[in-house]
N, C-alpha and C. Protein backbone atom coordinates (compact mmCIF):
# COMPACT_ATOMS: atom_id res chain seq x y z
N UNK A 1 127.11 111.19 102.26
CA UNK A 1 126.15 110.10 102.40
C UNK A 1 124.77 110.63 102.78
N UNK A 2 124.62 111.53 103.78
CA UNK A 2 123.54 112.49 103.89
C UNK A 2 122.48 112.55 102.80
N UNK A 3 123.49 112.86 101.73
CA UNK A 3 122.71 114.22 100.66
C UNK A 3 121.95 112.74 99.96
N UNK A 4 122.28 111.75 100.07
CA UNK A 4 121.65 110.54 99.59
C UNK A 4 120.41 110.49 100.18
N UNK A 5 119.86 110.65 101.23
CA UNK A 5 119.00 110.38 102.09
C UNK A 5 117.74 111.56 101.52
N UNK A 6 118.37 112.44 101.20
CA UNK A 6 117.78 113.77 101.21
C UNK A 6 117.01 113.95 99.32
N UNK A 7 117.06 112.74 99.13
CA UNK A 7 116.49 112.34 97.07
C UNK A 7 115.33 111.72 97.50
N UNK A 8 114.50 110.99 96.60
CA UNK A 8 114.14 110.19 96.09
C UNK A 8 112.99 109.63 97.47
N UNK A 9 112.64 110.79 98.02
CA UNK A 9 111.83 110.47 99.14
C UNK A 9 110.34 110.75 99.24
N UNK A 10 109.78 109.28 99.77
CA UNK A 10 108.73 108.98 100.25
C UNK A 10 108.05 109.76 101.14
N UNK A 11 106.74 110.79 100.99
CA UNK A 11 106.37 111.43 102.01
C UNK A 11 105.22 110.60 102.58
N UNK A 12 104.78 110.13 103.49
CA UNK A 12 103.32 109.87 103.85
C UNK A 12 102.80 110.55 104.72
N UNK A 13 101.59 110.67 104.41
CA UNK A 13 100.52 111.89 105.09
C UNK A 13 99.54 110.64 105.40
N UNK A 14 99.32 110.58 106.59
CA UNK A 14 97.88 109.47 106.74
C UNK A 14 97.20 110.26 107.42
N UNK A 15 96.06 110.11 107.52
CA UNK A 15 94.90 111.03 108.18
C UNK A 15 93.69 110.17 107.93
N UNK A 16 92.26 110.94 108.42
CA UNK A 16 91.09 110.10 108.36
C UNK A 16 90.67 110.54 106.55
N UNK A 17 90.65 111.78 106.12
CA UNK A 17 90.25 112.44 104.88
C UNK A 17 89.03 112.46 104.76
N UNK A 18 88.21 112.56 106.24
CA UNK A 18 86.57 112.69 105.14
C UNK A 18 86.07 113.58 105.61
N UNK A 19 86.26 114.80 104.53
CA UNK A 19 87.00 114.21 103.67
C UNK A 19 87.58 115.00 103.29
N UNK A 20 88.61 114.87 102.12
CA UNK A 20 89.96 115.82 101.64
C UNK A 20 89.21 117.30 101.34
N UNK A 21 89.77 118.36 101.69
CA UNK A 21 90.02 119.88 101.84
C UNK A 21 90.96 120.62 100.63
N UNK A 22 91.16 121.90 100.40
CA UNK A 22 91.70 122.31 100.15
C UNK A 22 93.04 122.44 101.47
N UNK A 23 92.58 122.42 102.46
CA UNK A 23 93.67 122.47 103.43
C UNK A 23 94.40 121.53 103.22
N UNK A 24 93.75 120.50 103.18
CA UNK A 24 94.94 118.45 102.87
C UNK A 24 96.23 119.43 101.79
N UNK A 25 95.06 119.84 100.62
CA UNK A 25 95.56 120.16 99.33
C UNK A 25 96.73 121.09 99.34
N UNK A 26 96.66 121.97 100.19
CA UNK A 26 97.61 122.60 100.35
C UNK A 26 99.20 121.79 100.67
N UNK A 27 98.98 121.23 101.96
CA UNK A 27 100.09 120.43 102.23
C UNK A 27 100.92 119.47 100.94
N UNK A 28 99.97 118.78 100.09
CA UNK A 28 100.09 117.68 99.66
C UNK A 28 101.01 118.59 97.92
N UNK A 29 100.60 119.58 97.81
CA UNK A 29 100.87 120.94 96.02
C UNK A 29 102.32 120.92 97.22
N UNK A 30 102.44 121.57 98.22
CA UNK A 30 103.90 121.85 98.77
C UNK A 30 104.90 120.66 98.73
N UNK A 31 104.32 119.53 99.16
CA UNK A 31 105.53 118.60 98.92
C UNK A 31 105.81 118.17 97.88
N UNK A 32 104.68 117.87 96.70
CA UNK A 32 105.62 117.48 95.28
C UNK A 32 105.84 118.56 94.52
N UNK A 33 106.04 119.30 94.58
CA UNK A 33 106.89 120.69 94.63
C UNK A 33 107.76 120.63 94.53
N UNK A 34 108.62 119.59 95.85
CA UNK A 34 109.33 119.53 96.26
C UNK A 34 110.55 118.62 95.27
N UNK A 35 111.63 119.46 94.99
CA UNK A 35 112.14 118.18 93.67
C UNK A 35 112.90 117.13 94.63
N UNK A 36 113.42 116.78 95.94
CA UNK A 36 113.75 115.89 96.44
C UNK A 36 112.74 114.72 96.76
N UNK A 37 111.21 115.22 96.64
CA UNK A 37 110.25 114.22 96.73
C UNK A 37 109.78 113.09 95.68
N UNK A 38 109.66 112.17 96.15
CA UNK A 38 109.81 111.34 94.83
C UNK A 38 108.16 111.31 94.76
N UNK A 39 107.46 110.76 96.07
CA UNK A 39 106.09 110.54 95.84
C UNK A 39 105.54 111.26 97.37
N UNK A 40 104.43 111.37 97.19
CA UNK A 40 103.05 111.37 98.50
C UNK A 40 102.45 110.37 98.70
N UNK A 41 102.58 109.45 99.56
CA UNK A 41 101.60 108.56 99.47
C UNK A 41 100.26 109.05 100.31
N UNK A 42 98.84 109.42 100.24
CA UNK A 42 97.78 109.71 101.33
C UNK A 42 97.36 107.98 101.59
N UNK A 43 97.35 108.12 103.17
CA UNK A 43 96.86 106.62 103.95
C UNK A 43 95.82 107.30 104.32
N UNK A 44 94.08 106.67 103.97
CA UNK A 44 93.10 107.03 104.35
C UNK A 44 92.60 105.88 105.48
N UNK A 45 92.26 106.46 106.67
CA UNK A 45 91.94 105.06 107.70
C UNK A 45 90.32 104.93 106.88
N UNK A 46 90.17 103.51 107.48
CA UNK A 46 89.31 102.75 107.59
C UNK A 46 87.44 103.29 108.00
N UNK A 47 88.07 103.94 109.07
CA UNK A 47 87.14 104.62 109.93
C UNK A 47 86.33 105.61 109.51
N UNK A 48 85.00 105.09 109.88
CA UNK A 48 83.70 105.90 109.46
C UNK A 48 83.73 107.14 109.70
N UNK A 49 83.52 108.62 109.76
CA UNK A 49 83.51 109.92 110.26
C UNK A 49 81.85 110.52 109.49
N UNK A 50 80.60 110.69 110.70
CA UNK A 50 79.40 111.03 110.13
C UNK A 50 79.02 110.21 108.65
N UNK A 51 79.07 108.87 109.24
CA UNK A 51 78.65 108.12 107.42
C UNK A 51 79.64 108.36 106.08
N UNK A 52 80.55 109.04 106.42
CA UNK A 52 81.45 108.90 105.09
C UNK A 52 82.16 107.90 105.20
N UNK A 53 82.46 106.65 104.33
CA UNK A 53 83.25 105.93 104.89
C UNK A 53 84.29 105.61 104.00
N UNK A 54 85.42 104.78 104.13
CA UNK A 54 86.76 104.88 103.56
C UNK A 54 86.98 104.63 101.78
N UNK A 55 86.08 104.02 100.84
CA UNK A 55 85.66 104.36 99.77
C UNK A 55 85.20 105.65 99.15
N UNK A 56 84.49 106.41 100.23
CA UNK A 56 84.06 107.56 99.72
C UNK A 56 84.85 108.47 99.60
N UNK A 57 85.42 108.62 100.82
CA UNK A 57 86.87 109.75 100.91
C UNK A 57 87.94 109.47 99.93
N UNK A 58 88.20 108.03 99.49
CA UNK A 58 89.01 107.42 98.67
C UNK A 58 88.68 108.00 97.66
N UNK A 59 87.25 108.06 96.74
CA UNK A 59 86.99 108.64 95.65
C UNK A 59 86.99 110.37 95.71
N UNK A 60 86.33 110.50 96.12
CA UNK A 60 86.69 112.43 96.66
C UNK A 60 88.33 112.56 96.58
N UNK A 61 88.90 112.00 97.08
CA UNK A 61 90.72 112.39 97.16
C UNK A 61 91.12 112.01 95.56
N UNK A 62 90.68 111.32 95.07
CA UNK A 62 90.99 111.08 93.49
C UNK A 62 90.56 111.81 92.60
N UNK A 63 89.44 112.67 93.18
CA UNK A 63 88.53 113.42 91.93
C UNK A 63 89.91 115.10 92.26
N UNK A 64 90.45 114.83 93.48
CA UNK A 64 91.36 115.96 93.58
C UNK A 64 92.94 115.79 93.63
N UNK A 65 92.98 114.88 92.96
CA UNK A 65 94.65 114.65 93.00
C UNK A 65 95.15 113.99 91.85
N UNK A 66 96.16 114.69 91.12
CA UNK A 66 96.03 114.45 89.37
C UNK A 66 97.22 114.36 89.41
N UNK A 67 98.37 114.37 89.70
CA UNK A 67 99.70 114.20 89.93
C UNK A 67 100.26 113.06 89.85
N UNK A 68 100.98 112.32 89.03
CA UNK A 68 101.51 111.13 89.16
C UNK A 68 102.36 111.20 90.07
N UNK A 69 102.94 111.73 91.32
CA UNK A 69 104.15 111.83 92.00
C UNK A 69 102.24 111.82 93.47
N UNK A 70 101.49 111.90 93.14
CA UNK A 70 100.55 110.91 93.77
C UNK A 70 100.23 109.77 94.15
N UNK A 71 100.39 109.29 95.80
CA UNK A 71 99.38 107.98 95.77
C UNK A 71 98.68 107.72 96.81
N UNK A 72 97.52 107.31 96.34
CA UNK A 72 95.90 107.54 97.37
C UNK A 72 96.09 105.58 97.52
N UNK A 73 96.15 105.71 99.32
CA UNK A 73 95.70 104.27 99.86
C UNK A 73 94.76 104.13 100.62
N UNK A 74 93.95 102.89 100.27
CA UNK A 74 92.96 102.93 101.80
C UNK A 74 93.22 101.95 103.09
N UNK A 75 93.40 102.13 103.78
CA UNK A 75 94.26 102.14 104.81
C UNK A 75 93.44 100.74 105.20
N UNK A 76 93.73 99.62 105.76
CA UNK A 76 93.35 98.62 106.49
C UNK A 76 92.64 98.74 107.82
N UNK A 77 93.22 99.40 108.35
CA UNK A 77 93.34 99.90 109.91
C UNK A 77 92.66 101.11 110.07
N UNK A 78 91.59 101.40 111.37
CA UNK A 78 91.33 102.84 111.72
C UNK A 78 92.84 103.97 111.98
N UNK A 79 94.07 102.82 112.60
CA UNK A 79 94.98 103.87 112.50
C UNK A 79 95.81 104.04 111.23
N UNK A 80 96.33 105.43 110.18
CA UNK A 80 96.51 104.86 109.05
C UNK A 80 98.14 105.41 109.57
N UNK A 81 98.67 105.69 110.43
CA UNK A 81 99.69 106.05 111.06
C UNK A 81 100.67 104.49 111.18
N UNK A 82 99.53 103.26 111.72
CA UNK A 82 100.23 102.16 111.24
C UNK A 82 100.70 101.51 110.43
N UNK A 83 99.75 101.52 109.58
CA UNK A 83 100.16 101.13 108.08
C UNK A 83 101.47 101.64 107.52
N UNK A 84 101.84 103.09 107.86
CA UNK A 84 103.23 103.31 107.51
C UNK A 84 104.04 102.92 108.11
N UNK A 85 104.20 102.55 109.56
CA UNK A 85 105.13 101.84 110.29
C UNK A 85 105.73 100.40 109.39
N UNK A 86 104.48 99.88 109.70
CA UNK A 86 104.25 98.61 108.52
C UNK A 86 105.13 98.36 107.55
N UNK A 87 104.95 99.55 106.50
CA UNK A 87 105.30 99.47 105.26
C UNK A 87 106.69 99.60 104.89
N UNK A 88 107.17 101.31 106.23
CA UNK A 88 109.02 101.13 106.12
C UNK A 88 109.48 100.03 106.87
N UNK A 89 109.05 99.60 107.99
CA UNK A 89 109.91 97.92 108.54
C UNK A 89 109.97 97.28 107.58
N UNK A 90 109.45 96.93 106.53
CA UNK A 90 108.95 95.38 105.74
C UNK A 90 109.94 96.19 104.42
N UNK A 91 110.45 97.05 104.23
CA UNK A 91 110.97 97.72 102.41
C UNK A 91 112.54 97.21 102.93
N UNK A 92 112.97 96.68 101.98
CA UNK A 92 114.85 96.83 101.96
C UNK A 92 115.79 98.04 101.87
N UNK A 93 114.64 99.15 101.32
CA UNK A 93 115.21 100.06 100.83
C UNK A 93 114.39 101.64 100.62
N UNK A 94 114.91 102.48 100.39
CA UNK A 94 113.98 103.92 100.32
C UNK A 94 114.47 104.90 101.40
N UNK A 95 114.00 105.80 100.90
CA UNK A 95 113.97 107.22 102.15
C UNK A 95 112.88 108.12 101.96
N UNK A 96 112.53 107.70 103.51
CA UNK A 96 110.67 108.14 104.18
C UNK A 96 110.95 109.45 104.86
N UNK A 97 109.70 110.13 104.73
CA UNK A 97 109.42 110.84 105.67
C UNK A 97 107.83 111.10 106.11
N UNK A 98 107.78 111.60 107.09
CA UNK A 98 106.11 111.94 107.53
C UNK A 98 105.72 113.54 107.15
N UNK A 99 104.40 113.65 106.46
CA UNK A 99 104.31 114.99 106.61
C UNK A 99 103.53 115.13 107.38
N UNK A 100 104.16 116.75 107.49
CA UNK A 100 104.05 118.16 108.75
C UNK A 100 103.86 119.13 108.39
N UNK A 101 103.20 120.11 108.94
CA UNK A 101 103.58 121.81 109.14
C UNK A 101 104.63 122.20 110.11
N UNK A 102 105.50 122.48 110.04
CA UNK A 102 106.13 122.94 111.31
C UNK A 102 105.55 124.33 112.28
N UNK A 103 105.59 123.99 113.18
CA UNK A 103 105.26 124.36 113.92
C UNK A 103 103.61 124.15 114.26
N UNK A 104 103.29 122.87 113.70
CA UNK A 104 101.65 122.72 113.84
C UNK A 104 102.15 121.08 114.85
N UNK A 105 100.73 120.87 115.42
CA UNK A 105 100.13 119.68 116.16
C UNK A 105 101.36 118.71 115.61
N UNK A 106 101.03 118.51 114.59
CA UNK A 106 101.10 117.14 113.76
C UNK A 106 103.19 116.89 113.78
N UNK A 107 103.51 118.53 114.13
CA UNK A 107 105.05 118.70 113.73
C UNK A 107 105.43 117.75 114.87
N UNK A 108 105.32 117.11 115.98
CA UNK A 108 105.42 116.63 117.12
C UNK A 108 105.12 115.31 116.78
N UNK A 109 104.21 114.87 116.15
CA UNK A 109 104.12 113.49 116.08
C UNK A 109 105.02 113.37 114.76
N UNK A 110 105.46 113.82 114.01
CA UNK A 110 106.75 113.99 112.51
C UNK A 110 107.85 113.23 113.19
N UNK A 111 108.49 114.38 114.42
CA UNK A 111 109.38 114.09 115.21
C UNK A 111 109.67 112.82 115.64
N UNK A 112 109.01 112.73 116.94
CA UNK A 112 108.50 111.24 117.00
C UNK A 112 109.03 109.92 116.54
N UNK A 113 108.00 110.35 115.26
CA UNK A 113 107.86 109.37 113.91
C UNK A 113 109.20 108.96 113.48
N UNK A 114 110.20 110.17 113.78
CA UNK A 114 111.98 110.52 113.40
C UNK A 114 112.64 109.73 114.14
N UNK A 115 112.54 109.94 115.04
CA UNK A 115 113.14 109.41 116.27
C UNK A 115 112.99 108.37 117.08
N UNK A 116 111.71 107.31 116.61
CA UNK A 116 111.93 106.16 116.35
C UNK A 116 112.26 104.74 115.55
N UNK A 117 112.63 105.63 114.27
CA UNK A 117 113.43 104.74 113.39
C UNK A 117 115.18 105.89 113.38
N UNK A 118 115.86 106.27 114.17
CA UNK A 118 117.15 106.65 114.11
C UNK A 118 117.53 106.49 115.73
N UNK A 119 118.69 106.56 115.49
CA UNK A 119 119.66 106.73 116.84
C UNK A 119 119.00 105.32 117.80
N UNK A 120 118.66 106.03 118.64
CA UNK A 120 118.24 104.70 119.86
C UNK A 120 116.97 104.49 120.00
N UNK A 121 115.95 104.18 118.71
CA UNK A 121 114.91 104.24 118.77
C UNK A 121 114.04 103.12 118.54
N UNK A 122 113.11 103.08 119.23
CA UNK A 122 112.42 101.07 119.17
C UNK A 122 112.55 101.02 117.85
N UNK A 123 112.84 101.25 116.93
CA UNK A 123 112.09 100.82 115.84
C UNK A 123 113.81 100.41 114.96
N UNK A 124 114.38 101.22 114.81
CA UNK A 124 116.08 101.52 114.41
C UNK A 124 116.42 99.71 114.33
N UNK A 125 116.32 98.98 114.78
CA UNK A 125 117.16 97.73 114.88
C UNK A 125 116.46 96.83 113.56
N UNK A 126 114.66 97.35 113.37
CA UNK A 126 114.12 96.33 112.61
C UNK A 126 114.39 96.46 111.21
N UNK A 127 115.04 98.01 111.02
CA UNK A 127 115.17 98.79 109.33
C UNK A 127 116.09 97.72 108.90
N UNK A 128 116.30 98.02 107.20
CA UNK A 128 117.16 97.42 106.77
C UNK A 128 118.44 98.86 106.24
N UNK A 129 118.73 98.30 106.42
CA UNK A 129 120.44 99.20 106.19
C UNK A 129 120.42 100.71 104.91
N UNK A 130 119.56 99.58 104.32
CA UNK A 130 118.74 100.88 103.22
C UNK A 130 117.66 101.53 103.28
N UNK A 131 117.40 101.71 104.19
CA UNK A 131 116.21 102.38 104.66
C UNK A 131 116.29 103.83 105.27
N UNK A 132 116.21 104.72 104.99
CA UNK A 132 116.04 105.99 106.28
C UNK A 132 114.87 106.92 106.47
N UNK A 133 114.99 107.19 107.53
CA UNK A 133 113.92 107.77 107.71
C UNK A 133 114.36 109.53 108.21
N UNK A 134 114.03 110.60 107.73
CA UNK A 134 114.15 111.93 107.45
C UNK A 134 112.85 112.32 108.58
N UNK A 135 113.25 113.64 109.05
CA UNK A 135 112.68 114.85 109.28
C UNK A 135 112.27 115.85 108.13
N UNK A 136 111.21 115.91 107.52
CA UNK A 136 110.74 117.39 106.24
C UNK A 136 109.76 117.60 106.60
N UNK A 137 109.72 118.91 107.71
CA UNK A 137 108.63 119.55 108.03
C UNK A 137 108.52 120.66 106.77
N UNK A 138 106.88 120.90 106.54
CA UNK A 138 107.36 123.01 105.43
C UNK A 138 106.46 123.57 106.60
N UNK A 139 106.56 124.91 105.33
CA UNK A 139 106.27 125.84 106.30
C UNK A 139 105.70 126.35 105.03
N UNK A 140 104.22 126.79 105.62
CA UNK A 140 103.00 126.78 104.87
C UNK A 140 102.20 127.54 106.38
N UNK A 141 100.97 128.40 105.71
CA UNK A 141 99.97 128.77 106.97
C UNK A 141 98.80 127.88 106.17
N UNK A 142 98.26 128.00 107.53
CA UNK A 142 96.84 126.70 106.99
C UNK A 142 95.59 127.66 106.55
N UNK A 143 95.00 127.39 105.69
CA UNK A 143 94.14 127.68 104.69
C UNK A 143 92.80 127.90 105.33
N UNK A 144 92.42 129.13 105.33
CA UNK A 144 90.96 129.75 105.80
C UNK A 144 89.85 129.52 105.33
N UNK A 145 88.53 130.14 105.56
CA UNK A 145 87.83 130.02 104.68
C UNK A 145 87.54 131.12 104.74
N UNK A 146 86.90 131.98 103.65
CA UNK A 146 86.63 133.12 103.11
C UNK A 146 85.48 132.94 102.66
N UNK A 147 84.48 134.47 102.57
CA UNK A 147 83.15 134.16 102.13
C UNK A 147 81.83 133.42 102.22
N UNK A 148 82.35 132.67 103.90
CA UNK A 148 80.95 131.75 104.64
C UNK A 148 80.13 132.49 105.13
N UNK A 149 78.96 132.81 105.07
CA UNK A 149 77.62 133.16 106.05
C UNK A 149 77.63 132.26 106.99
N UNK A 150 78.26 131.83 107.48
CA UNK A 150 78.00 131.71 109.08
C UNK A 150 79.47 132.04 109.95
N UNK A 151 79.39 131.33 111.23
CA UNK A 151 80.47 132.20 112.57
C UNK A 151 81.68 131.47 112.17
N UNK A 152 82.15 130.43 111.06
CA UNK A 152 83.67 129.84 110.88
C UNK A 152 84.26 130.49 109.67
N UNK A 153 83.53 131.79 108.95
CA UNK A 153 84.42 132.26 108.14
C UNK A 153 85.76 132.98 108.90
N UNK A 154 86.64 132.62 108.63
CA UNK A 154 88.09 133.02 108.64
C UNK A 154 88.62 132.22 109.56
N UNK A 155 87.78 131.05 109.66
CA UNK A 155 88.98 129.89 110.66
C UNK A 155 89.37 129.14 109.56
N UNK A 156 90.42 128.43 109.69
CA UNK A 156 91.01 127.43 109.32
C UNK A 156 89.81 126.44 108.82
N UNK A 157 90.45 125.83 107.68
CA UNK A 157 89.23 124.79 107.17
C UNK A 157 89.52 123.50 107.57
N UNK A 158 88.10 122.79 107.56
CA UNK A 158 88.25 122.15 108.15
C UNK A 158 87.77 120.57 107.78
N UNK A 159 87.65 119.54 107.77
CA UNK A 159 86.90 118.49 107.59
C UNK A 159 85.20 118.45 108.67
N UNK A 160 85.26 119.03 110.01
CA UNK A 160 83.82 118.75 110.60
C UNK A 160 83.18 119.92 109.84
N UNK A 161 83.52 120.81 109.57
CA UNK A 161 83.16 121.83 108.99
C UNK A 161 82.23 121.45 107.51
N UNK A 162 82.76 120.90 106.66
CA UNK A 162 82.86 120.66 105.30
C UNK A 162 81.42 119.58 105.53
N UNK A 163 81.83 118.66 106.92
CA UNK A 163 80.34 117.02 106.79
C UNK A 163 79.13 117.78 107.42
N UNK A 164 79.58 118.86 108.29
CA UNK A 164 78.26 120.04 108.77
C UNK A 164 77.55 120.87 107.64
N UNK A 165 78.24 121.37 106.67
CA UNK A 165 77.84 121.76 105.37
C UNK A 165 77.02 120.71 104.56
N UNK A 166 77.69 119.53 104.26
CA UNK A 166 77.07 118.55 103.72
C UNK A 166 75.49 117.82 104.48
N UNK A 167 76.19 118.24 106.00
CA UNK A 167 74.62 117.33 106.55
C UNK A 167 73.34 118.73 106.64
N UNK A 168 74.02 119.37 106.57
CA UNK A 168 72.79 121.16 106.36
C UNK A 168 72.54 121.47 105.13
N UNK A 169 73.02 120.52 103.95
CA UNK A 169 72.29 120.93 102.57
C UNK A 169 72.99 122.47 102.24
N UNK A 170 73.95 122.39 102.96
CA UNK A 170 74.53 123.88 102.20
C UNK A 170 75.76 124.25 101.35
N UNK A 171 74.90 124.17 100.06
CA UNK A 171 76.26 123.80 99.00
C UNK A 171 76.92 125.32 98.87
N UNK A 172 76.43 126.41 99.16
CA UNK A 172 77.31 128.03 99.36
C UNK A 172 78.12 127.43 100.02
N UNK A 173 77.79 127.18 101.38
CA UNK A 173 79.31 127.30 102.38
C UNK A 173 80.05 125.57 101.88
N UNK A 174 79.31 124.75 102.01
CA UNK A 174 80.16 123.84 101.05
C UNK A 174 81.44 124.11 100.65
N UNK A 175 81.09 124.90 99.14
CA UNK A 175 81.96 125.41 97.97
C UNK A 175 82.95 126.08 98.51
N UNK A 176 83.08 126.41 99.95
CA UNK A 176 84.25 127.19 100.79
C UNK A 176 85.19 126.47 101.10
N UNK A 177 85.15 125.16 101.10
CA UNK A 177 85.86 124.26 101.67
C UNK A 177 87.13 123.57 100.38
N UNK A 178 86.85 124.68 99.25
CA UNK A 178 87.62 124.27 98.18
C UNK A 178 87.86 125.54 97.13
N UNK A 179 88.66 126.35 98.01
CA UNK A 179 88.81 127.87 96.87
C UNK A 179 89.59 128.03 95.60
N UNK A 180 90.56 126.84 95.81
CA UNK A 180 91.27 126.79 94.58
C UNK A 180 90.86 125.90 93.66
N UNK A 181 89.71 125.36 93.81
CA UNK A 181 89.25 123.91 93.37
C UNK A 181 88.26 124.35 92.21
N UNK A 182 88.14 123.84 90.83
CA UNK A 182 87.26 124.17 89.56
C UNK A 182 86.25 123.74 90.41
N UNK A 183 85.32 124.61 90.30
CA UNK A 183 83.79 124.78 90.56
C UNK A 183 83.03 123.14 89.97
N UNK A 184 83.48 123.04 88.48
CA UNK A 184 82.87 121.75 88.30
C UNK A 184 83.36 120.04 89.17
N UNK A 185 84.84 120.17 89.31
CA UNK A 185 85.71 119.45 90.63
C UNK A 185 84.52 119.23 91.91
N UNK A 186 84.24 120.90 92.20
CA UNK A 186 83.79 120.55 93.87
C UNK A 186 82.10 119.94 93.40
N UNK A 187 81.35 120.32 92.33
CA UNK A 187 80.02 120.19 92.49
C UNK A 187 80.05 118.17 91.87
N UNK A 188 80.76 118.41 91.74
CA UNK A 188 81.15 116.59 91.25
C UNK A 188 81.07 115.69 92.67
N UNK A 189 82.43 116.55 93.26
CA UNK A 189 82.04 116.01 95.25
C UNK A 189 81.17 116.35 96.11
N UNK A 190 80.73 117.10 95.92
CA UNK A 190 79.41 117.69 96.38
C UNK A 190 77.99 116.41 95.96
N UNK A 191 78.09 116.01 94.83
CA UNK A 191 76.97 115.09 94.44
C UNK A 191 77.57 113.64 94.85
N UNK A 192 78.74 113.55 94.79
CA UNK A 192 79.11 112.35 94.87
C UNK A 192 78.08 111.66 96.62
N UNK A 193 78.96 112.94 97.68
CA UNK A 193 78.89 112.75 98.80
C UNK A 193 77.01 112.77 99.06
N UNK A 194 76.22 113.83 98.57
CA UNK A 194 75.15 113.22 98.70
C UNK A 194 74.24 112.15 98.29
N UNK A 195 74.75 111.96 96.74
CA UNK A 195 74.74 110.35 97.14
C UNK A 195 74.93 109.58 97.42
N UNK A 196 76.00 108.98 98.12
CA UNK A 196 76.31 108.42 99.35
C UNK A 196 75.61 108.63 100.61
N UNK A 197 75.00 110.07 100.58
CA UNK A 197 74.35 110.53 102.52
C UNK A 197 72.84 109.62 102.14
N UNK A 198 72.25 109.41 100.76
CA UNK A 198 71.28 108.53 101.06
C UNK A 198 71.14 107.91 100.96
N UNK A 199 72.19 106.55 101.00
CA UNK A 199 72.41 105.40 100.85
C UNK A 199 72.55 104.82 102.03
């Protein structure tokens, strides 16, 4: 009965996205990868981050996600962590999970997320019988940046990183924030987002 649980599953990743990374990207290529995954859903909150706001990130995440085993939402709520609560209480049926890195921040709130729809958990009484909810952390290292003139080459990439680039007019280090990404892809988001910064 297990191995049932373990198909045809729902990942959701909610986050703020503004805006989507090659880092998101990374996570998001590993799970439909994955042949037990059926879909990704990305929940983009609501919430403004330096003037980008939840349309914009919405379009940026579309200009980078081509996958039909894709799906980009914009989230109602600043929290988009609710919206998935939301969505498995209210289904008759399916098998969810949250994505994670294991052994990152986020692997802790996965957990959590686990362990309140199973066993003795607030949430366990409201499911419907067809419903489950899974633990699928991967295991992935998070994505650097390489080749910046300034002091964050070789940290982890980042989203403040990427709207600091954008608000400094610096489309070099910009273009760092997307190494696997066609050059014509990033200069597409690159224009998108400044037109939006003068609006």
């Amino acid at each position: 009965m297990l191995q049932n649980y373990l198909n045809n599953i729902t990942v959701f990743y909610p986050g703020a996205f503004k805006c989507m990374h090659s880092g998101h990207i990374s996570v998001i290529n590993t799970y439909i990868q994955n042949p037990s995954v059926k879909c990704i859903k990305i929940i983009i909150s609501n919430k403004d981050r330096d003037g980008i706001d939840v349309n914009t990130a919405f379009n940026v995440a579309k200009l980078l996600n081509f996958s039909k085993k894709i799906q980009i939402v914009k989230s109602s709520s600043p929290s988009p962590i609710g919206y998935v609560y939301d969505y498995i209480i209210n289904r008759k049926r399916g098998n969810f999970a949250l994505a994670c890195i294991e052994k990152d921040n986020d692997n802790l709130r996965a957990i959590n997320f686990y362990k309140e729809f199973n066993d003795n958990g607030k949430y366990k009484e409201r499911l419907s019988k067809n419903v489950h909810v899974i633990n699928l952390p991967i295991i992935i290292s998070p994505k650097k940046y390489h080749h910046r003139n300034d002091e964050n080459d070789n940290k982890p990439i980042s989203s403040k990183f990427l709207r600091d680039d954008l608000k400094n007019d610096d489309y070099e280090n910009f273009k760092t924030n997307y190494p696997d990404i066609d050059e014509t892809i990033v200069s597409k988001i690159w224009k998108k987002l400044k037109i939006h910064q003068k609006t």
